[in-house]
N, C-alpha and C. Protein backbone atom coordinates (compact mmCIF):
# COMPACT_ATOMS: atom_id res chain seq x y z
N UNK A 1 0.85 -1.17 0.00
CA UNK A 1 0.00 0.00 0.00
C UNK A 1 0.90 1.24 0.00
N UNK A 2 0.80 2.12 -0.96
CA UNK A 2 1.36 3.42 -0.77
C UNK A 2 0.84 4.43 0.39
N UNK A 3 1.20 4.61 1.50
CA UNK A 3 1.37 5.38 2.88
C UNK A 3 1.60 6.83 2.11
N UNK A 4 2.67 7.30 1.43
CA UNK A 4 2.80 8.36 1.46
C UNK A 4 3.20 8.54 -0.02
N UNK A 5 1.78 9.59 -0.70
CA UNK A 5 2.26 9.98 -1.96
C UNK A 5 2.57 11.50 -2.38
N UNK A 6 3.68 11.55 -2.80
CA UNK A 6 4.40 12.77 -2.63
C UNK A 6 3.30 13.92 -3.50
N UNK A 7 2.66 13.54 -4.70
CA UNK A 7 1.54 14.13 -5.69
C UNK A 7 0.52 15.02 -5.17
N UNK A 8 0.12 13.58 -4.28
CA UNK A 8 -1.21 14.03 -3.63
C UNK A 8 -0.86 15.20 -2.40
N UNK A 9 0.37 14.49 -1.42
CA UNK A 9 0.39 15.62 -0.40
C UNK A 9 0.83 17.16 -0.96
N UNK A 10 1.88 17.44 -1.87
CA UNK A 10 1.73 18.70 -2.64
C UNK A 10 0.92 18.89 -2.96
N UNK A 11 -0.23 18.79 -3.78
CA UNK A 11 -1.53 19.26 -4.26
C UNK A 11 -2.23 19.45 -3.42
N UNK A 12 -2.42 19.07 -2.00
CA UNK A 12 -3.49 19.49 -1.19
C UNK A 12 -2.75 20.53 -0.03
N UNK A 13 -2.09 21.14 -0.56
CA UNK A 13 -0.99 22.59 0.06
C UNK A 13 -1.80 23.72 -0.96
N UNK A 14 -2.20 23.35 -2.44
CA UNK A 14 -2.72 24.08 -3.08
C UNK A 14 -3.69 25.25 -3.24
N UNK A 15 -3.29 26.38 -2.10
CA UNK A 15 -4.61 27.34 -1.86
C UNK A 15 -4.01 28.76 -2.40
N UNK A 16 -4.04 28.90 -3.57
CA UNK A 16 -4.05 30.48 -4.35
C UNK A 16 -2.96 30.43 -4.86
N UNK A 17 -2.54 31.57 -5.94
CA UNK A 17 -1.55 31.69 -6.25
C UNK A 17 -0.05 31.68 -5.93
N UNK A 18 -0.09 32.83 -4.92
CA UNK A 18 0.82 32.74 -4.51
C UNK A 18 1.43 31.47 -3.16
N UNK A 19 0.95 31.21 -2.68
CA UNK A 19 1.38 29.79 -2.30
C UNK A 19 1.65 28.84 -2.65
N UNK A 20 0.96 28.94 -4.08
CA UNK A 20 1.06 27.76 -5.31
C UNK A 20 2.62 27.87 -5.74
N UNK A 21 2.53 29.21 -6.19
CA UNK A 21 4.20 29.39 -6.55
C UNK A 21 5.23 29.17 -5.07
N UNK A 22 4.77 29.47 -4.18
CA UNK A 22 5.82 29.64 -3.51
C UNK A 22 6.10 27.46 -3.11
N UNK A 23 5.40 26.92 -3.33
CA UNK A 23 5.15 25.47 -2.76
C UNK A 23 5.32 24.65 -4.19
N UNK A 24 5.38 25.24 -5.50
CA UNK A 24 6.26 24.95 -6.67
C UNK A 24 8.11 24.90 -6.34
N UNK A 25 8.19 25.84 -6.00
CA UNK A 25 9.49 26.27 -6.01
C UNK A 25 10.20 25.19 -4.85
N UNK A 26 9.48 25.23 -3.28
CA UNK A 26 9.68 24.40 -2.50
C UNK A 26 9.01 23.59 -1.66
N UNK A 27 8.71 22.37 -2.50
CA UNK A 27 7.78 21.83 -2.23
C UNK A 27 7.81 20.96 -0.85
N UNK A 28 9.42 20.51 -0.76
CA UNK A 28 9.33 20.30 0.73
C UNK A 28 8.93 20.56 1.95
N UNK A 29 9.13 22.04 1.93
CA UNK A 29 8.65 23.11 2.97
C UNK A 29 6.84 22.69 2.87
N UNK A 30 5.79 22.47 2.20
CA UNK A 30 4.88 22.34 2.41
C UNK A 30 4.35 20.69 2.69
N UNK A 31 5.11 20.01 2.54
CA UNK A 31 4.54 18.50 2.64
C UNK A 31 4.01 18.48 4.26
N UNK A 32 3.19 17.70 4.33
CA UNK A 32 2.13 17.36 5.46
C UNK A 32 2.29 15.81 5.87
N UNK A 33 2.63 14.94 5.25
CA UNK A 33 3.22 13.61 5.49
C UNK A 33 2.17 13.09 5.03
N UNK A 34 2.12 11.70 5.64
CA UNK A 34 0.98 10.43 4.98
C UNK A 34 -0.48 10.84 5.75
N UNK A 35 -1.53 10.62 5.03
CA UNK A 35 -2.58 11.23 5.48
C UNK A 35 -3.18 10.37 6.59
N UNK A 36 -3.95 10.75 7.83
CA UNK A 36 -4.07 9.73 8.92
C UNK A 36 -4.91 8.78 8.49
N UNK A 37 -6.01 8.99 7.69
CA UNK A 37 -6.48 8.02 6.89
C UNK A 37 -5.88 6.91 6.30
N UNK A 38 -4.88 6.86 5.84
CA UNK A 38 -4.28 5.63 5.31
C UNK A 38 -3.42 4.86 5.87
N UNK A 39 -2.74 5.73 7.26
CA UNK A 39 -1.94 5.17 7.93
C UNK A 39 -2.88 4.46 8.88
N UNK A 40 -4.13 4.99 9.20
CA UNK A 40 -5.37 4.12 10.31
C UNK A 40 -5.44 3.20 9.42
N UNK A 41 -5.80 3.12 8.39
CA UNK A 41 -6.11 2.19 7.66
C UNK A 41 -5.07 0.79 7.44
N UNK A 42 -4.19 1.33 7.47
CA UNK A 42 -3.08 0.58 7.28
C UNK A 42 -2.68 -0.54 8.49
N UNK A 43 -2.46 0.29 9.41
CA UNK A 43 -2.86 -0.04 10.87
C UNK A 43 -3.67 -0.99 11.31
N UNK A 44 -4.71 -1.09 10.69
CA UNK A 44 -6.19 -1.63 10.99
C UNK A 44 -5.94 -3.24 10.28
N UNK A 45 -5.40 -3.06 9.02
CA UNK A 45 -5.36 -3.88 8.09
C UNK A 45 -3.79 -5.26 8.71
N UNK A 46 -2.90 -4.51 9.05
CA UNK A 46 -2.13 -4.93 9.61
C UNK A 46 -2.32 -5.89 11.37
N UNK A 47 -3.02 -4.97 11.91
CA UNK A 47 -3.46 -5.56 12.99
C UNK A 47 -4.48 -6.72 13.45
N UNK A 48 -4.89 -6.70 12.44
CA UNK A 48 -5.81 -7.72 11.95
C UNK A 48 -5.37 -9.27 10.99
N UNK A 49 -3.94 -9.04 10.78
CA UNK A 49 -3.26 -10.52 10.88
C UNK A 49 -3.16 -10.47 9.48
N UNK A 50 -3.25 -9.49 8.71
CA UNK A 50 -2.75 -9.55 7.52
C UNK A 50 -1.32 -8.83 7.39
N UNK A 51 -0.52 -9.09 6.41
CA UNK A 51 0.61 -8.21 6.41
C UNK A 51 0.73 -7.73 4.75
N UNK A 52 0.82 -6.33 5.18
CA UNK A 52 0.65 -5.23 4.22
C UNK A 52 2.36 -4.26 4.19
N UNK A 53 2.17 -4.35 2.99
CA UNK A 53 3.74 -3.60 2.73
C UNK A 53 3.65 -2.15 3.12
N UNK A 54 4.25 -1.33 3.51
CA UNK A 54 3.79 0.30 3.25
C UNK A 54 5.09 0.39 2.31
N UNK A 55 4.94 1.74 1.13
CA UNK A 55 5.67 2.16 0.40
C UNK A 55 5.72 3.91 0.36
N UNK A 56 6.64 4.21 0.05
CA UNK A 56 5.90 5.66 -0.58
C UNK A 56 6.17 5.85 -2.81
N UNK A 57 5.68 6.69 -2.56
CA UNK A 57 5.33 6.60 -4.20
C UNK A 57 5.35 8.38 -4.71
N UNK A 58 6.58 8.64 -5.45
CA UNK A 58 6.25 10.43 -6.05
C UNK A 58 5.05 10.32 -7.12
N UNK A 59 4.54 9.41 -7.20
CA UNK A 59 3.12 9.91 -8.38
C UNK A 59 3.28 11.37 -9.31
N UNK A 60 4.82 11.01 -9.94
CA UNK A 60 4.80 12.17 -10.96
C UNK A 60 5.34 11.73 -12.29
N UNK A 61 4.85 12.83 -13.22
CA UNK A 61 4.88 12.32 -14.81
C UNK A 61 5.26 13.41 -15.53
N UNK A 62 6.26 14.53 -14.64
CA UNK A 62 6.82 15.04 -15.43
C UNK A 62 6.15 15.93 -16.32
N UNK A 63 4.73 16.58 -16.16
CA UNK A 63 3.98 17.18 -17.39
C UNK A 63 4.33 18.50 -17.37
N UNK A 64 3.75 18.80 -18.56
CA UNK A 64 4.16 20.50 -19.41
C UNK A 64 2.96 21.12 -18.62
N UNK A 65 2.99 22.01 -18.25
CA UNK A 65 1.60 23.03 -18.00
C UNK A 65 2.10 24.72 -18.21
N UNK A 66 0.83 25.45 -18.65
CA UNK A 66 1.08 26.41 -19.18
C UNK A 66 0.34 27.44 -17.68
N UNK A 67 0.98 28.53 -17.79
CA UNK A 67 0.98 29.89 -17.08
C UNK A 67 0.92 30.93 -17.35
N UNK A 68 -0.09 31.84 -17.57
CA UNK A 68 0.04 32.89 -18.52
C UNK A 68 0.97 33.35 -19.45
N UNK A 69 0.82 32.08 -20.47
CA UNK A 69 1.56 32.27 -21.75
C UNK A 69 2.52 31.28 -21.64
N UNK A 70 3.31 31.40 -20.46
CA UNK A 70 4.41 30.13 -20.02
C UNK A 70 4.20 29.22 -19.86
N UNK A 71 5.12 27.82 -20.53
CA UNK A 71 5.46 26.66 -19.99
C UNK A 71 6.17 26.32 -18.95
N UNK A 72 5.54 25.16 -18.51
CA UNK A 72 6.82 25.02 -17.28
C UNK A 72 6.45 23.24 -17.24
N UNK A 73 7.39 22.64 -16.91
CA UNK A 73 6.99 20.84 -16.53
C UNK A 73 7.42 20.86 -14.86
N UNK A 74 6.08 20.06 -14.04
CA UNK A 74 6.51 20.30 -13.03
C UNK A 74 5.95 18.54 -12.60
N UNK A 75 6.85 18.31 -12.11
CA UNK A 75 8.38 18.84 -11.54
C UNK A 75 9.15 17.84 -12.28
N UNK A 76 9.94 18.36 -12.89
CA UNK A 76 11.17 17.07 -13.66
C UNK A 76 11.54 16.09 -12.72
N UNK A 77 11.75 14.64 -13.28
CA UNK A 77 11.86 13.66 -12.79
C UNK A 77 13.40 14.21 -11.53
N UNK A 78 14.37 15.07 -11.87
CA UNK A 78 15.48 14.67 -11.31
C UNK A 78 15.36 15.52 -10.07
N UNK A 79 14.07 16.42 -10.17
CA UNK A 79 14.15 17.20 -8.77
C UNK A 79 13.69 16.24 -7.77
N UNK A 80 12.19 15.70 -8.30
CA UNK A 80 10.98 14.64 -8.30
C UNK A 80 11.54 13.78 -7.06
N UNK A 81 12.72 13.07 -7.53
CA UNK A 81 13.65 11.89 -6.66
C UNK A 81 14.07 12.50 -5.65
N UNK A 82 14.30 13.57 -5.26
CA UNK A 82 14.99 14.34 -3.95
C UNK A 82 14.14 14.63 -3.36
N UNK A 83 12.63 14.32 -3.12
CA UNK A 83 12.16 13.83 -2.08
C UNK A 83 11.15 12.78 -1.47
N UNK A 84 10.75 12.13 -1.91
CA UNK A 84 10.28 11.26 -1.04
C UNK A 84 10.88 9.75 -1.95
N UNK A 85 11.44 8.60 -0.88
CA UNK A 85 11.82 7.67 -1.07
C UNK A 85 11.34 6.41 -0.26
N UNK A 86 11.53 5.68 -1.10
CA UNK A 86 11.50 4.45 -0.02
C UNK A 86 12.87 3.58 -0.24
N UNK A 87 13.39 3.60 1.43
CA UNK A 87 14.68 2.83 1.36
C UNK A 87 14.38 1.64 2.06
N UNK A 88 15.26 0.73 0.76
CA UNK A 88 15.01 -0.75 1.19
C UNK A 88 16.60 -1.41 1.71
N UNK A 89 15.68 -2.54 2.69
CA UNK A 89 17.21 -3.13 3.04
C UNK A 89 17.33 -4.45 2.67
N UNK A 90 18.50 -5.05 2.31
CA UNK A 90 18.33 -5.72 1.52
C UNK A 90 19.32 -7.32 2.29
N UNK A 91 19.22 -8.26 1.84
CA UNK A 91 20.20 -9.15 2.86
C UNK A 91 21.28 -9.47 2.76
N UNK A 92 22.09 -8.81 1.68
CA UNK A 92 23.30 -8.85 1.30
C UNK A 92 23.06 -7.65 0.23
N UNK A 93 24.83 -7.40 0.26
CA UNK A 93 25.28 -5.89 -0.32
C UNK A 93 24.64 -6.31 -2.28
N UNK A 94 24.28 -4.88 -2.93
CA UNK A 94 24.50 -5.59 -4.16
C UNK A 94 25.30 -5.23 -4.88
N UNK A 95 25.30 -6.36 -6.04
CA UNK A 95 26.76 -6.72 -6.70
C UNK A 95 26.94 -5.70 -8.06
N UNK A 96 26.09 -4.69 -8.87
CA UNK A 96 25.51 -4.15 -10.01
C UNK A 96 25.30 -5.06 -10.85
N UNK A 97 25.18 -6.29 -10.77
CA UNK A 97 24.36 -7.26 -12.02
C UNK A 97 22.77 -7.59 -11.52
N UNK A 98 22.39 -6.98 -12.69
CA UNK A 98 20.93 -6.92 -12.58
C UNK A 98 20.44 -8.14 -12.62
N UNK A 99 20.81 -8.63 -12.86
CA UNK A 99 19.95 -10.57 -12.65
C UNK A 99 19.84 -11.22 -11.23
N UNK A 100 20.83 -10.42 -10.53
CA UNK A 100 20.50 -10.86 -9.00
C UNK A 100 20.22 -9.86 -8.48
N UNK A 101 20.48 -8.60 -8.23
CA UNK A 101 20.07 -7.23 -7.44
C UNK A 101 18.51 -7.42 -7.81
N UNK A 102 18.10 -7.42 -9.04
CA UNK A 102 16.56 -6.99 -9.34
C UNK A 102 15.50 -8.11 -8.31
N UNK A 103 15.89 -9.03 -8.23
CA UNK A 103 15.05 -10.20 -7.18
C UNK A 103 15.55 -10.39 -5.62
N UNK A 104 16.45 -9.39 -5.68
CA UNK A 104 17.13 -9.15 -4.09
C UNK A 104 16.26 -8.23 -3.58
N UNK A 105 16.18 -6.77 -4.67
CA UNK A 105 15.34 -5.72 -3.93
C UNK A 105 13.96 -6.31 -3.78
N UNK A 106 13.20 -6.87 -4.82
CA UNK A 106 11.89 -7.56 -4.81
C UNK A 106 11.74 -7.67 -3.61
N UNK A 107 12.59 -9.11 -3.40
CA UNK A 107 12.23 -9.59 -2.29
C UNK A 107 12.34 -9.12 -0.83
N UNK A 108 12.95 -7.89 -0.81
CA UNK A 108 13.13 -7.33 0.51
C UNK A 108 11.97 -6.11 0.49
N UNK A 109 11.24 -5.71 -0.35
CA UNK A 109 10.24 -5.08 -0.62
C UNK A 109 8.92 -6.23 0.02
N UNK A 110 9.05 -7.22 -0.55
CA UNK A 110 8.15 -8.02 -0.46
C UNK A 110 7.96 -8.60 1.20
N UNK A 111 9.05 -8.26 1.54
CA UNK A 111 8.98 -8.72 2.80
C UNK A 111 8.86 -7.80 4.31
N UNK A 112 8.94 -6.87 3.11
CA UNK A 112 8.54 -5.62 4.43
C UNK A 112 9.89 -4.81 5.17
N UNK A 113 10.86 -5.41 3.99
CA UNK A 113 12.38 -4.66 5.19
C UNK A 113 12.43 -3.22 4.33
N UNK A 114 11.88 -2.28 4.34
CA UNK A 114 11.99 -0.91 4.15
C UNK A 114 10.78 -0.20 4.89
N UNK A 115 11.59 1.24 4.48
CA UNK A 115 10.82 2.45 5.54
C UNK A 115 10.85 3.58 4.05
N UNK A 116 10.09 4.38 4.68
CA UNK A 116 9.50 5.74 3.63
C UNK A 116 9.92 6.69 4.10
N UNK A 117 10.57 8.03 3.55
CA UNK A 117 11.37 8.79 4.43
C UNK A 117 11.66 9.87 2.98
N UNK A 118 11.09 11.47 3.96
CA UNK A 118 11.38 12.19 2.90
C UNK A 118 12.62 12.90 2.89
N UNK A 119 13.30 12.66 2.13
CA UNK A 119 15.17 12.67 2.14
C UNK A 119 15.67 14.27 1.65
N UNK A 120 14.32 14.91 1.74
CA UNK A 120 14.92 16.61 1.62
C UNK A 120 16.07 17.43 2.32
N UNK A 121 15.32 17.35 3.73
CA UNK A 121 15.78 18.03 4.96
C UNK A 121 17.21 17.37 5.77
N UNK A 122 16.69 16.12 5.52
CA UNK A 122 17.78 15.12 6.15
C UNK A 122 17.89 13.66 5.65
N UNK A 123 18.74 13.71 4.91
CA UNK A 123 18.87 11.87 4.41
C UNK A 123 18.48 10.90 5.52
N UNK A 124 17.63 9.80 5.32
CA UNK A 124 17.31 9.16 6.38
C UNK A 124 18.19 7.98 6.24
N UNK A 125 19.04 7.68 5.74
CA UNK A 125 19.71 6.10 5.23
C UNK A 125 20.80 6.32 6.64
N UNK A 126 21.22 4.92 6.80
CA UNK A 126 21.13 4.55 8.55
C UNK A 126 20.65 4.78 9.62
N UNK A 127 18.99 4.86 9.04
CA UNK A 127 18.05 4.28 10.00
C UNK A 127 17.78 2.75 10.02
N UNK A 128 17.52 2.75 11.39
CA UNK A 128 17.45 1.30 11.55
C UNK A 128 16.32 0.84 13.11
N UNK A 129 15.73 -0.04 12.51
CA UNK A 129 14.74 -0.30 13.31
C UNK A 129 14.23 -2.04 13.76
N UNK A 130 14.80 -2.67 15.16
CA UNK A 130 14.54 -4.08 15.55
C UNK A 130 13.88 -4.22 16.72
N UNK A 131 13.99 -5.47 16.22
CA UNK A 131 13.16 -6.14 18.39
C UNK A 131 14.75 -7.19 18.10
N UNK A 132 14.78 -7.37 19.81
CA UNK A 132 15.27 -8.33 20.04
C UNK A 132 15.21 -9.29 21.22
N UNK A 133 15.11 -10.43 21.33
CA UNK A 133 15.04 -11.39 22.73
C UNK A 133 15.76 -12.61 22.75
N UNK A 134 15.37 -13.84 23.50
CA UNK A 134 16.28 -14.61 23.28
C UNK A 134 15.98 -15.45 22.24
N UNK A 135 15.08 -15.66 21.24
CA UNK A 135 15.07 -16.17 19.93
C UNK A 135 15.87 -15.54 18.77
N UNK A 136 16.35 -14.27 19.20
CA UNK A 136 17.30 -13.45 18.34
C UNK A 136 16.51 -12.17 17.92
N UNK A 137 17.40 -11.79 16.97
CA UNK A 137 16.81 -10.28 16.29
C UNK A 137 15.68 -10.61 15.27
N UNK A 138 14.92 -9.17 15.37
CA UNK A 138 13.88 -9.18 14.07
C UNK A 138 14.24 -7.78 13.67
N UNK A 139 14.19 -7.92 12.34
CA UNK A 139 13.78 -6.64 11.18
C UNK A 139 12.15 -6.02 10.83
N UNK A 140 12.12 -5.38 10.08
CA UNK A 140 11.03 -4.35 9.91
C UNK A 140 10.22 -5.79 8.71
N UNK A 141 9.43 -5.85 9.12
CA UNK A 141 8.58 -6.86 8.19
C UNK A 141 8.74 -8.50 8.73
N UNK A 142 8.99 -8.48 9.72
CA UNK A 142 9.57 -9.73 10.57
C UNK A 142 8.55 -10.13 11.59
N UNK A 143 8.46 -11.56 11.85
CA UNK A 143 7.48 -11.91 13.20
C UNK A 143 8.61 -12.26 14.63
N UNK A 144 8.24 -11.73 15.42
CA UNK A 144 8.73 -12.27 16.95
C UNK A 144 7.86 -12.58 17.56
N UNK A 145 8.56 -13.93 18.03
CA UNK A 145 7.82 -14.49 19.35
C UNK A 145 7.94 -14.09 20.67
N UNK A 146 7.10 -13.22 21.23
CA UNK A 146 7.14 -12.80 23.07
C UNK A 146 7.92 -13.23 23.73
N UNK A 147 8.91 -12.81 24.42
CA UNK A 147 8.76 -13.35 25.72
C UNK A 147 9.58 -11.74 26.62
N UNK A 148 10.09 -12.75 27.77
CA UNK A 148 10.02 -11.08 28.87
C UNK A 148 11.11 -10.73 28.49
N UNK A 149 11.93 -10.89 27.63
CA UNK A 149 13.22 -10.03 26.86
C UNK A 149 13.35 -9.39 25.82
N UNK A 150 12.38 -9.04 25.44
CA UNK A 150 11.85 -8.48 24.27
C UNK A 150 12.26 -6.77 24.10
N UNK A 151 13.03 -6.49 23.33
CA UNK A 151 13.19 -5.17 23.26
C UNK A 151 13.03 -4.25 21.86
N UNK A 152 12.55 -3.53 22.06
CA UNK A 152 12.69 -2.74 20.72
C UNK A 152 13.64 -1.86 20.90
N UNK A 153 14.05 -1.58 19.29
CA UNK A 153 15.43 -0.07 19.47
C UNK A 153 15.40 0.70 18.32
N UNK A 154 15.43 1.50 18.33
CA UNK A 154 15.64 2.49 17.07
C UNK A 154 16.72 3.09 16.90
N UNK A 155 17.54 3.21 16.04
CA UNK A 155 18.58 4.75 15.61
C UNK A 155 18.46 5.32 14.33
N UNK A 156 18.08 6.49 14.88
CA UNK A 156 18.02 7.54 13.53
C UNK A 156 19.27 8.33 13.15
N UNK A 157 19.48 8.66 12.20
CA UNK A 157 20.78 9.35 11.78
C UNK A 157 20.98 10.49 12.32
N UNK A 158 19.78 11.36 12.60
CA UNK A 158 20.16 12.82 13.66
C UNK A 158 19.42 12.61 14.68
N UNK A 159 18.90 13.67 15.60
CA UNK A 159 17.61 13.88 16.83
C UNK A 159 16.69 14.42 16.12
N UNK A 160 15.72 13.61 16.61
CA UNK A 160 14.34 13.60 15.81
C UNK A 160 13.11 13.05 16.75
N UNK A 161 12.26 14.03 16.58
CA UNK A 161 11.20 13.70 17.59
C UNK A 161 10.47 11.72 16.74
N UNK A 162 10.78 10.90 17.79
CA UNK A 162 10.66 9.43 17.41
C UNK A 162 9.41 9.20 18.49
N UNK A 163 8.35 8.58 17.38
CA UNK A 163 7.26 7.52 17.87
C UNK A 163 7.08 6.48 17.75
N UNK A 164 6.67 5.44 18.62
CA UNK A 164 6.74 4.11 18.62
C UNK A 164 4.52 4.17 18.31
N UNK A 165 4.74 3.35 17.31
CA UNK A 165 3.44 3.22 17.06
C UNK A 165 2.68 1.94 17.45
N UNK A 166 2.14 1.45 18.31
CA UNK A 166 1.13 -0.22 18.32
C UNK A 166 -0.34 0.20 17.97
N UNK A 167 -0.36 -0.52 16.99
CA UNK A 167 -1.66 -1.13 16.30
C UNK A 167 -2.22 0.06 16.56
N UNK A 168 -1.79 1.11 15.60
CA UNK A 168 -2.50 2.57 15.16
C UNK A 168 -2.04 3.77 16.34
N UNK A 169 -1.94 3.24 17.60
CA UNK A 169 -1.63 4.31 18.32
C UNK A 169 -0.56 4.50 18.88
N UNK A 170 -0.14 5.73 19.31
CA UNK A 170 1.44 5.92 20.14
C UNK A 170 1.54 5.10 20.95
N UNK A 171 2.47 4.32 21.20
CA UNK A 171 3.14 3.68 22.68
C UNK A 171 4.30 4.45 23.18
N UNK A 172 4.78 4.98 22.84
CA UNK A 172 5.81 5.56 23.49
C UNK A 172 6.58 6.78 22.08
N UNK A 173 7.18 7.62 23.04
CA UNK A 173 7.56 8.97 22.46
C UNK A 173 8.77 9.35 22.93
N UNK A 174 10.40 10.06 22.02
CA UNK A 174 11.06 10.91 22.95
C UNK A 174 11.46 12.05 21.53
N UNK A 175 12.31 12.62 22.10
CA UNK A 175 13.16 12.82 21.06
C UNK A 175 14.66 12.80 21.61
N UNK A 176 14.94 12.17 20.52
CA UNK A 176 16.59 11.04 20.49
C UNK A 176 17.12 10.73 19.40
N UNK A 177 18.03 10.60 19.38
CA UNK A 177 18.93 10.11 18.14
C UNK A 177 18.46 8.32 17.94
N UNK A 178 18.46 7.64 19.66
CA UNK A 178 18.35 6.27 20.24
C UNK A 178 17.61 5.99 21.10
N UNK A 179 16.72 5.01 20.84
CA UNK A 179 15.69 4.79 21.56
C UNK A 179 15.75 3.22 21.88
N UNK A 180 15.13 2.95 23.08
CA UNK A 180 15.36 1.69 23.53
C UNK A 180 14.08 1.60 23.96
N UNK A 181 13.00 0.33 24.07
CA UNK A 181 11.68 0.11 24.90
C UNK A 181 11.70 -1.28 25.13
N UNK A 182 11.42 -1.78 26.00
CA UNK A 182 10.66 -2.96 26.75
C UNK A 182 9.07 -3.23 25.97
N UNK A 183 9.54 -4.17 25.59
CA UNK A 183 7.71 -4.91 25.00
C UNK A 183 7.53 -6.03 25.64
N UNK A 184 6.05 -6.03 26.39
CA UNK A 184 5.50 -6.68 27.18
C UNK A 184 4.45 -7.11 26.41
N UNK A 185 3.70 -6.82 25.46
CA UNK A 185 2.67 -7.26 25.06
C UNK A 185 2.35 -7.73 23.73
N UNK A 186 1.54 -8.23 22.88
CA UNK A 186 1.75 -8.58 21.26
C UNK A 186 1.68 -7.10 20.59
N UNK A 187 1.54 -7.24 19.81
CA UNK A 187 0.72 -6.24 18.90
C UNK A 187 1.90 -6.18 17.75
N UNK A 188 1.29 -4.86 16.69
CA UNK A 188 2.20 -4.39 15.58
C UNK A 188 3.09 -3.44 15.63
N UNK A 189 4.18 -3.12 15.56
CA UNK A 189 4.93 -1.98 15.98
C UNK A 189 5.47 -1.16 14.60
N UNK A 190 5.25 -0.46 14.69
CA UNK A 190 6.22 0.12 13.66
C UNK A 190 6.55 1.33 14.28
N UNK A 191 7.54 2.79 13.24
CA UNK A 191 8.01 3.96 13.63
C UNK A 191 7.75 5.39 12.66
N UNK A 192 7.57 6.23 13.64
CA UNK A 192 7.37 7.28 12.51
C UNK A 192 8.71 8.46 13.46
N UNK A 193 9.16 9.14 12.43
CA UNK A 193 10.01 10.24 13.11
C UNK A 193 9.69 11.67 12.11
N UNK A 194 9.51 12.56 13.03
CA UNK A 194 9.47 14.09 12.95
C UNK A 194 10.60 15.11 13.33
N UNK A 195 11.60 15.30 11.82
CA UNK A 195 12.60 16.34 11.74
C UNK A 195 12.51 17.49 12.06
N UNK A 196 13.06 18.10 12.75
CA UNK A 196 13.21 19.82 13.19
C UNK A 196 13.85 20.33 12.00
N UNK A 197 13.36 21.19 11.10
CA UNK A 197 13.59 21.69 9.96
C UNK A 197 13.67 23.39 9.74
N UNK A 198 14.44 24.20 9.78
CA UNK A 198 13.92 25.43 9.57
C UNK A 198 12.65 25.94 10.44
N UNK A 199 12.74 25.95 11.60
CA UNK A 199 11.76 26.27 13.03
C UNK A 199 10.64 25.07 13.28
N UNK A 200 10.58 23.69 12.50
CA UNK A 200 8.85 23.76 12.34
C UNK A 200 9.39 22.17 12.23
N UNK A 201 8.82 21.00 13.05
CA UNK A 201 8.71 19.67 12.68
C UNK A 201 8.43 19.07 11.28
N UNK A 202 8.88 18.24 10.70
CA UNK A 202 7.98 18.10 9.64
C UNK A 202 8.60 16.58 9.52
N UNK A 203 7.46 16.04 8.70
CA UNK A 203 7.40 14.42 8.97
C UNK A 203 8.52 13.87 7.59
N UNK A 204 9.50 12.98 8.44
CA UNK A 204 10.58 12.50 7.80
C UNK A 204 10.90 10.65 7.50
N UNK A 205 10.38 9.97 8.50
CA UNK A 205 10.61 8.36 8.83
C UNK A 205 9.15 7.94 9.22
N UNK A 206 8.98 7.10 8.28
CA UNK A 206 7.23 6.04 8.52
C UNK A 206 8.60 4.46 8.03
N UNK A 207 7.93 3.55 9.08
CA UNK A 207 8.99 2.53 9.02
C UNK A 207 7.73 1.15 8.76
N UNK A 208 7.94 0.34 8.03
CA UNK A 208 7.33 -1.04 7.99
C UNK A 208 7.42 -1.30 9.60
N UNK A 209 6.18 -2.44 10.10
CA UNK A 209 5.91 -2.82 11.35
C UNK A 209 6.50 -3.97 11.67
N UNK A 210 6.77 -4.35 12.78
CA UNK A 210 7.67 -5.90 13.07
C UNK A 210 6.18 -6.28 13.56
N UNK A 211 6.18 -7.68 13.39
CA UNK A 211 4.82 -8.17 14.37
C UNK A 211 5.05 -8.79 15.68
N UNK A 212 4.86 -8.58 16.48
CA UNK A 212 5.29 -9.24 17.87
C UNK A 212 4.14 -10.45 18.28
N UNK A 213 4.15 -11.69 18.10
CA UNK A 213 3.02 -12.52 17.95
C UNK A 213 3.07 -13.12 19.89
């Protein structure tokens, strides 16, 4: 499921001219993140014993549009990529031969080991997000089995206001570079983090959920 589409959240910043231009020019500065609707949804769908990928998606095509008299294509593919991504992790480094990288990323897509992260403000790549106990570690798209050693951890690449999400709602909150929690109970976990940007939070890390069974 696409969580966060870069298209849609620019277009609904869209109120008059001049904001239009000014949220053309920098569109980062206006993004609003994944809408709560889809992330409840997502949530819902997940918690309920299905497992659902989250992705994000720029939903752009590069078109010509005209402006009193002027053309302009907004937004060219190469700006397009500088912000919103989805980084995947993969289980070994890849090699640049496409006959094995192309069914490496698949499958780590497929399995839920990536997070969505808008890479404007602050590159999110070495983020990283597990449980661990005495059955060993889990990754983002992974099942763990309970027991009373169970920990979750996060590290984000800067300080960033970090939420621990179960089955739609906050469990826990700081802001930290590193976060450590005790899990006592089942549920779905995943992470969202909020960058300090030019005075004003703005949403940077939505992470695939581990399932804690």
């Amino acid at each position: 499921i696409s969580v966060w589409d870069f298209m849609t959240d620019w277009q609904s910043s869209l109120c008059g001219y001049v904001s239009g231009l000014c949220s053309y020019f920098f569109p980062a500065f206006f993004l609003r993140g994944p809408r709560a609707v889809t992330l409840q949804r997502w949530d819902a769908l997940n918690a309920a014993g299905k497992k659902i990928v989250g992705i994000g998606e720029l939903d752009n095509h590069a078109s010509r549009k005209k402006l009193g008299g002027l053309s302009f294509e907004a937004f060219p593919f190469d700006k397009a990529f500088t912000f919103l991504r989805t980084h995947v992790i993969t289980t070994e480094q890849l090699s640049g031969n496409k006959e094995k990288d192309i069914p490496l990323v698949l499958q780590s897509i497929r399995s839920g080991s990536c997070y969505v992260a808008l890479d404007y403000f602050c590159n999110a790549r070495g983020f990283n997000f597990t449980m661990r106990n005495s059955s060993g570690p889990a990754l983002m798209g992974d099942n763990l089995l309970l027991d009373n050693k169970t920990l979750l951890e996060v590290k984000l690449p800067c300080v960033a206001n970090c939420r621990v999400i179960k089955d739609g709602a906050v469990f826990a909150a700081d802001r930290t570079k590193e976060m450590s929690v005790p899990i006592a109970a089942k549920g779905v976990y995943r992470i969202e983090a909020f960058l300090k940007a030019y005075g004003k939070y703005r949403p940077w890390i939505f992470s695939n959920p581990i399932f804690v069974r």
